[in-house]
C-alpha atoms as a PDB file:
ATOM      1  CA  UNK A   1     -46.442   2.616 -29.007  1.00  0.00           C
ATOM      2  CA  UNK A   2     -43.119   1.703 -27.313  1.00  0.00           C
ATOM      3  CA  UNK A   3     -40.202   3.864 -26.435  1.00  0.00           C
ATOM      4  CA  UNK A   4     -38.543   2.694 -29.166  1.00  0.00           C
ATOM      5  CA  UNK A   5     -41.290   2.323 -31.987  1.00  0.00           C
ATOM      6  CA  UNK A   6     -39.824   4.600 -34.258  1.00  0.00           C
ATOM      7  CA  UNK A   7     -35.676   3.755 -34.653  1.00  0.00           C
ATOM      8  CA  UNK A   8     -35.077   5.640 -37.651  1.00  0.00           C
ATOM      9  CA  UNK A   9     -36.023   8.733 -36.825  1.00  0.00           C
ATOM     10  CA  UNK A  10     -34.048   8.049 -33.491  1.00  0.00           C
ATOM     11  CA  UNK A  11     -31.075   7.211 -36.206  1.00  0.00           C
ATOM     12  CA  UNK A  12     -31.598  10.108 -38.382  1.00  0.00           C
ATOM     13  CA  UNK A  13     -31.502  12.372 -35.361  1.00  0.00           C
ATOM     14  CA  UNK A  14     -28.282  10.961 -33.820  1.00  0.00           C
ATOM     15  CA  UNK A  15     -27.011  11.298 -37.343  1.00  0.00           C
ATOM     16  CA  UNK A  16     -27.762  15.038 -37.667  1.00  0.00           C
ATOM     17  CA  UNK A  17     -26.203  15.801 -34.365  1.00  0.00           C
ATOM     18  CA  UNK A  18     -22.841  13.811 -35.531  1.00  0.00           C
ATOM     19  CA  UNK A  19     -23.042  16.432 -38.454  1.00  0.00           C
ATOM     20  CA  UNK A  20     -23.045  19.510 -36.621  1.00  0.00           C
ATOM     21  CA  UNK A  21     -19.856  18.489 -34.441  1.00  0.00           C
ATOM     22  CA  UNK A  22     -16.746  20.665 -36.261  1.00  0.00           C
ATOM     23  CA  UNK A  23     -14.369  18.534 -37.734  1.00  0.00           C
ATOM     24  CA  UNK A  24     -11.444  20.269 -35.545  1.00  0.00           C
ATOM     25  CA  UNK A  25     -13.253  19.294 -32.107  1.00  0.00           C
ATOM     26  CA  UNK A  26     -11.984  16.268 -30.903  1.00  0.00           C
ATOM     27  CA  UNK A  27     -14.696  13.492 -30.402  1.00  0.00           C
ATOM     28  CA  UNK A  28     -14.344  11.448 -27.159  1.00  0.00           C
ATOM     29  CA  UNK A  29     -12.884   8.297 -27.499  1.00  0.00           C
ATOM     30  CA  UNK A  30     -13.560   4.947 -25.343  1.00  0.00           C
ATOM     31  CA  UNK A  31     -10.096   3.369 -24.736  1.00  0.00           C
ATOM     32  CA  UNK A  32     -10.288  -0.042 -25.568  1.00  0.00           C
ATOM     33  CA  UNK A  33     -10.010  -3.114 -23.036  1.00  0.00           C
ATOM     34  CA  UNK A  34      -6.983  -4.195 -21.858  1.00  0.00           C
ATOM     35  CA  UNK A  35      -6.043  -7.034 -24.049  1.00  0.00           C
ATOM     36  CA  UNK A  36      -6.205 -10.405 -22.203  1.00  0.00           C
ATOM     37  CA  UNK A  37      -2.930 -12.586 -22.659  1.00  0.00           C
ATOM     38  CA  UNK A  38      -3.190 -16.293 -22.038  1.00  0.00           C
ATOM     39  CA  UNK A  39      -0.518 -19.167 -21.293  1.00  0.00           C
ATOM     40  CA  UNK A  40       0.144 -21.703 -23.057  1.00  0.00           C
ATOM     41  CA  UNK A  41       0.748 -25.133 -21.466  1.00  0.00           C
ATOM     42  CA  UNK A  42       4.293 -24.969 -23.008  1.00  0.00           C
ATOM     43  CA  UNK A  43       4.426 -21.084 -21.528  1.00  0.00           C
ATOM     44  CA  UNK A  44       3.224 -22.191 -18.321  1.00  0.00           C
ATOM     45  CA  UNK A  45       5.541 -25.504 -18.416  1.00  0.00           C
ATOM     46  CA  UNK A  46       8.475 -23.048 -19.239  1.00  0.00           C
ATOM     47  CA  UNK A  47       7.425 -20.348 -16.373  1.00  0.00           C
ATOM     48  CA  UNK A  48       7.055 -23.138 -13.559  1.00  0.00           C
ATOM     49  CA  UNK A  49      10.597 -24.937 -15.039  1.00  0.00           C
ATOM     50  CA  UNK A  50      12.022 -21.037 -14.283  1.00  0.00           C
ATOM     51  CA  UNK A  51      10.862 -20.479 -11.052  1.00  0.00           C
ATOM     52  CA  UNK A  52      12.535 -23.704  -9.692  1.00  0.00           C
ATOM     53  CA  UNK A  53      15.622 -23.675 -11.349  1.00  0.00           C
ATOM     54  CA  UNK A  54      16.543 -19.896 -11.999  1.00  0.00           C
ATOM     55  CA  UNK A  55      14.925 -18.464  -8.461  1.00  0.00           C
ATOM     56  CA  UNK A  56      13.505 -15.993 -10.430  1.00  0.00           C
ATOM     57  CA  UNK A  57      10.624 -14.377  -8.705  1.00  0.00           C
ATOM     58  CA  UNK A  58       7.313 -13.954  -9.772  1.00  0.00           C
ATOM     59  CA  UNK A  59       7.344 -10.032 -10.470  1.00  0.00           C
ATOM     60  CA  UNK A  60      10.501 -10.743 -12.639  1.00  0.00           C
ATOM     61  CA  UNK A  61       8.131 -13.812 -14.063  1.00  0.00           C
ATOM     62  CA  UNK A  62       5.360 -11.505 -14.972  1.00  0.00           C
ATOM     63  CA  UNK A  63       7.447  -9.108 -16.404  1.00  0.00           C
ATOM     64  CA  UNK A  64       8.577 -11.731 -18.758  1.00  0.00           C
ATOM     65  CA  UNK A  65       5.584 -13.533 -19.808  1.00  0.00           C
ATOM     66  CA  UNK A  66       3.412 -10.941 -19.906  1.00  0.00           C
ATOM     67  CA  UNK A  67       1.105 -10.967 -17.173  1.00  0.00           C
ATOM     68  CA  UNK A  68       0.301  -9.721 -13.663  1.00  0.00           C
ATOM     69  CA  UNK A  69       2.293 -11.266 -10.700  1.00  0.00           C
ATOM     70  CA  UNK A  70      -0.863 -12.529  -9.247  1.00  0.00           C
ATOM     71  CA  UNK A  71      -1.766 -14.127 -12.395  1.00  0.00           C
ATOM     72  CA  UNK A  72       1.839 -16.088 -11.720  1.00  0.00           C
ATOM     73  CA  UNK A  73       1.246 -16.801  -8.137  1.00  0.00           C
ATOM     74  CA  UNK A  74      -2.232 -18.127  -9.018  1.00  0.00           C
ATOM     75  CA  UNK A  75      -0.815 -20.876 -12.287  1.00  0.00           C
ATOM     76  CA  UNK A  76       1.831 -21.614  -9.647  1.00  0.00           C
ATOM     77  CA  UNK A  77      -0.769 -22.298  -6.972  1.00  0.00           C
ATOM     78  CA  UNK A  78      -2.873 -24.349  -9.946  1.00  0.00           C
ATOM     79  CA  UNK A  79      -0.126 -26.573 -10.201  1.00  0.00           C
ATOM     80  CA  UNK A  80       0.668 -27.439  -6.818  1.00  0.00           C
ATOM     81  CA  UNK A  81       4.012 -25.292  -6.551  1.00  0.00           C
ATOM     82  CA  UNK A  82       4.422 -23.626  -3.182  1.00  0.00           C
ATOM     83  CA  UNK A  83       5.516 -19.965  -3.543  1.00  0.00           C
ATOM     84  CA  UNK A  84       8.743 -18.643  -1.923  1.00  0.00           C
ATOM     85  CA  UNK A  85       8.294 -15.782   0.559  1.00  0.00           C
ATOM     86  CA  UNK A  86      11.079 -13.154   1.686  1.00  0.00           C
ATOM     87  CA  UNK A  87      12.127 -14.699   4.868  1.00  0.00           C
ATOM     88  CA  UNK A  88      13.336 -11.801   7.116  1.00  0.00           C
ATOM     89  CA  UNK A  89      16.255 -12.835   9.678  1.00  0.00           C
ATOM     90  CA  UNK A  90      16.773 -11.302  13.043  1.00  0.00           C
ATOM     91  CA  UNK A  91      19.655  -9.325  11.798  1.00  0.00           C
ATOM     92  CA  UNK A  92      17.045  -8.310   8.970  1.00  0.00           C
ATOM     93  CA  UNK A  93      15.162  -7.405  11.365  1.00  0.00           C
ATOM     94  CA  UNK A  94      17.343  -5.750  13.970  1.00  0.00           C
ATOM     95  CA  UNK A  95      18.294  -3.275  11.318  1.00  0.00           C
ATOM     96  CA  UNK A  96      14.830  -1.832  10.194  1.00  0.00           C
ATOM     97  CA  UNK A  97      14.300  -1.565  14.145  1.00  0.00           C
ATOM     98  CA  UNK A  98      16.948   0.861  14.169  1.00  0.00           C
ATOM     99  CA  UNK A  99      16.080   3.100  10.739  1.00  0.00           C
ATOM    100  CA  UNK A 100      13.001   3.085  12.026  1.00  0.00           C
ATOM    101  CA  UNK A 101      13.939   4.144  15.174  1.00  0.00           C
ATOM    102  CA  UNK A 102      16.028   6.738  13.468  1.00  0.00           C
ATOM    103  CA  UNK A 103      13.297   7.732  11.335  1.00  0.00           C
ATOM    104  CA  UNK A 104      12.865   6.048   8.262  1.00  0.00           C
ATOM    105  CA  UNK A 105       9.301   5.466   7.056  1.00  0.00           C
ATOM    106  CA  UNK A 106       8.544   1.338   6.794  1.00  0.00           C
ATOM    107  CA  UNK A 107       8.541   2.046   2.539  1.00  0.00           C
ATOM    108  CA  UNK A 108      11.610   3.415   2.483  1.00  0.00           C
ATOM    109  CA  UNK A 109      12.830   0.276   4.969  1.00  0.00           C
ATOM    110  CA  UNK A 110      10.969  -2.231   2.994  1.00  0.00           C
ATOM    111  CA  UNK A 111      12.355  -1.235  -0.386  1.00  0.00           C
ATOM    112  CA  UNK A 112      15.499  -2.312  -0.392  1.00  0.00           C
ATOM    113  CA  UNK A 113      14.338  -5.708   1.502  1.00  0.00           C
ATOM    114  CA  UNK A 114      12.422  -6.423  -1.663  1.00  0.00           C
ATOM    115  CA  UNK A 115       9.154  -6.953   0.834  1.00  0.00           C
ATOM    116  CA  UNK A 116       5.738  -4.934   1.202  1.00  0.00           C
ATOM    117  CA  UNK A 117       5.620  -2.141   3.833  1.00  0.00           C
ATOM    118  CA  UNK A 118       3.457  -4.032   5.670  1.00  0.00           C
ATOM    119  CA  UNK A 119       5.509  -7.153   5.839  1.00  0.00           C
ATOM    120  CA  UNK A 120       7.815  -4.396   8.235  1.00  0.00           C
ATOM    121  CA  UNK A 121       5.281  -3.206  10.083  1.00  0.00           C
ATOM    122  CA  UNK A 122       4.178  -6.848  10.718  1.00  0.00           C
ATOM    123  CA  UNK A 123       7.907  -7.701  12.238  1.00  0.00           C
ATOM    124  CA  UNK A 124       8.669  -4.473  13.847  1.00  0.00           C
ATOM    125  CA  UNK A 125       5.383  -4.768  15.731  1.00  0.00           C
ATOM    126  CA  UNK A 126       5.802  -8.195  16.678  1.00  0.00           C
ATOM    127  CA  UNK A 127       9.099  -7.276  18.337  1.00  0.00           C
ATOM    128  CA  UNK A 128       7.525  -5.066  20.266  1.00  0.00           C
ATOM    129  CA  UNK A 129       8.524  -1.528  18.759  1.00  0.00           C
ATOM    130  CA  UNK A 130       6.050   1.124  19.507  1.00  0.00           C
ATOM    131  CA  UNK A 131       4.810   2.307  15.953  1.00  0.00           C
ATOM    132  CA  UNK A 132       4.103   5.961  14.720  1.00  0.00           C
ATOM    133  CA  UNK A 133       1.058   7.288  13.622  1.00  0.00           C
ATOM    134  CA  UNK A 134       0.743   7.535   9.683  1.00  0.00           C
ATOM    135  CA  UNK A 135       3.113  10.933   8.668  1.00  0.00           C
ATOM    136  CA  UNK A 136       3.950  10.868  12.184  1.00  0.00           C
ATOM    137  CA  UNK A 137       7.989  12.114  12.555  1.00  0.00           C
ATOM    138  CA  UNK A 138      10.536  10.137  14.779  1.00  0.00           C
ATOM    139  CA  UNK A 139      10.942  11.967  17.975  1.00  0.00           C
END
């Protein structure tokens, strides 16, 4: 006989133990899956139309339609639109020399640059600026 040759008893038993759990204890619950949203062509015709036009960016994009910015970036890829980057000048870049120089962690710098803390690091170390250990204070 199989492992399973017998399902109702299996059943029954599951059953009684189900019984003997008080009404008051709370039984765990499986969260459901995060619910999928999909484009449209009109949504996706509308979301392309607003990144040219508007400038909006893709997190603000995301935000509005409903879905992740990499979900964005990717439709925009899928139609042949080239994504805008944060271009950071010299004078950009001259400044978070100094804060860091003065201190200021490369997320605090980045921030108001509207760019990834890496994207700092990146320039910073490509102008030569010798760069702190991780929780490593300015001396």
């Amino acid at each position: 006989m199989g492992r399973y040759s017998n399902p109702s008893l299996q059943i029954r038993q599951v059953q009684f133990l189900l019984h003997m759990t008080p009404d008051s204890c709370p039984v765990a619950v499986v969260p459901s899956r995060q619910k999928q949203h999909r484009l449209h062509p009109e949504e996706i015709e509308k979301l392309i139309a607003e990144y040219h036009q508007t400038g909006t960016t893709a997190p603000v994009l995301a935000a509005l339609h409903g879905v992740q910015r990499k979900t964005v970036l990717q439709i925009l890829k899928r139609n042949g639109v080239t994504p805008r980057y944060r271009v950071l000048t010299p004078e950009l870049i001259q400044q978070a020399i100094v804060d860091y120089e003065a201190g200021s962690s490369l997320a605090v710098i980045a921030r108001p640059l509207g760019v990834d803390p890496g994207t700092i690091w990146n320039a910073l170390k490509k102008a030569g600026v010798q760069m702190r250990r991780p929780n490593q204070k300015a001396r």
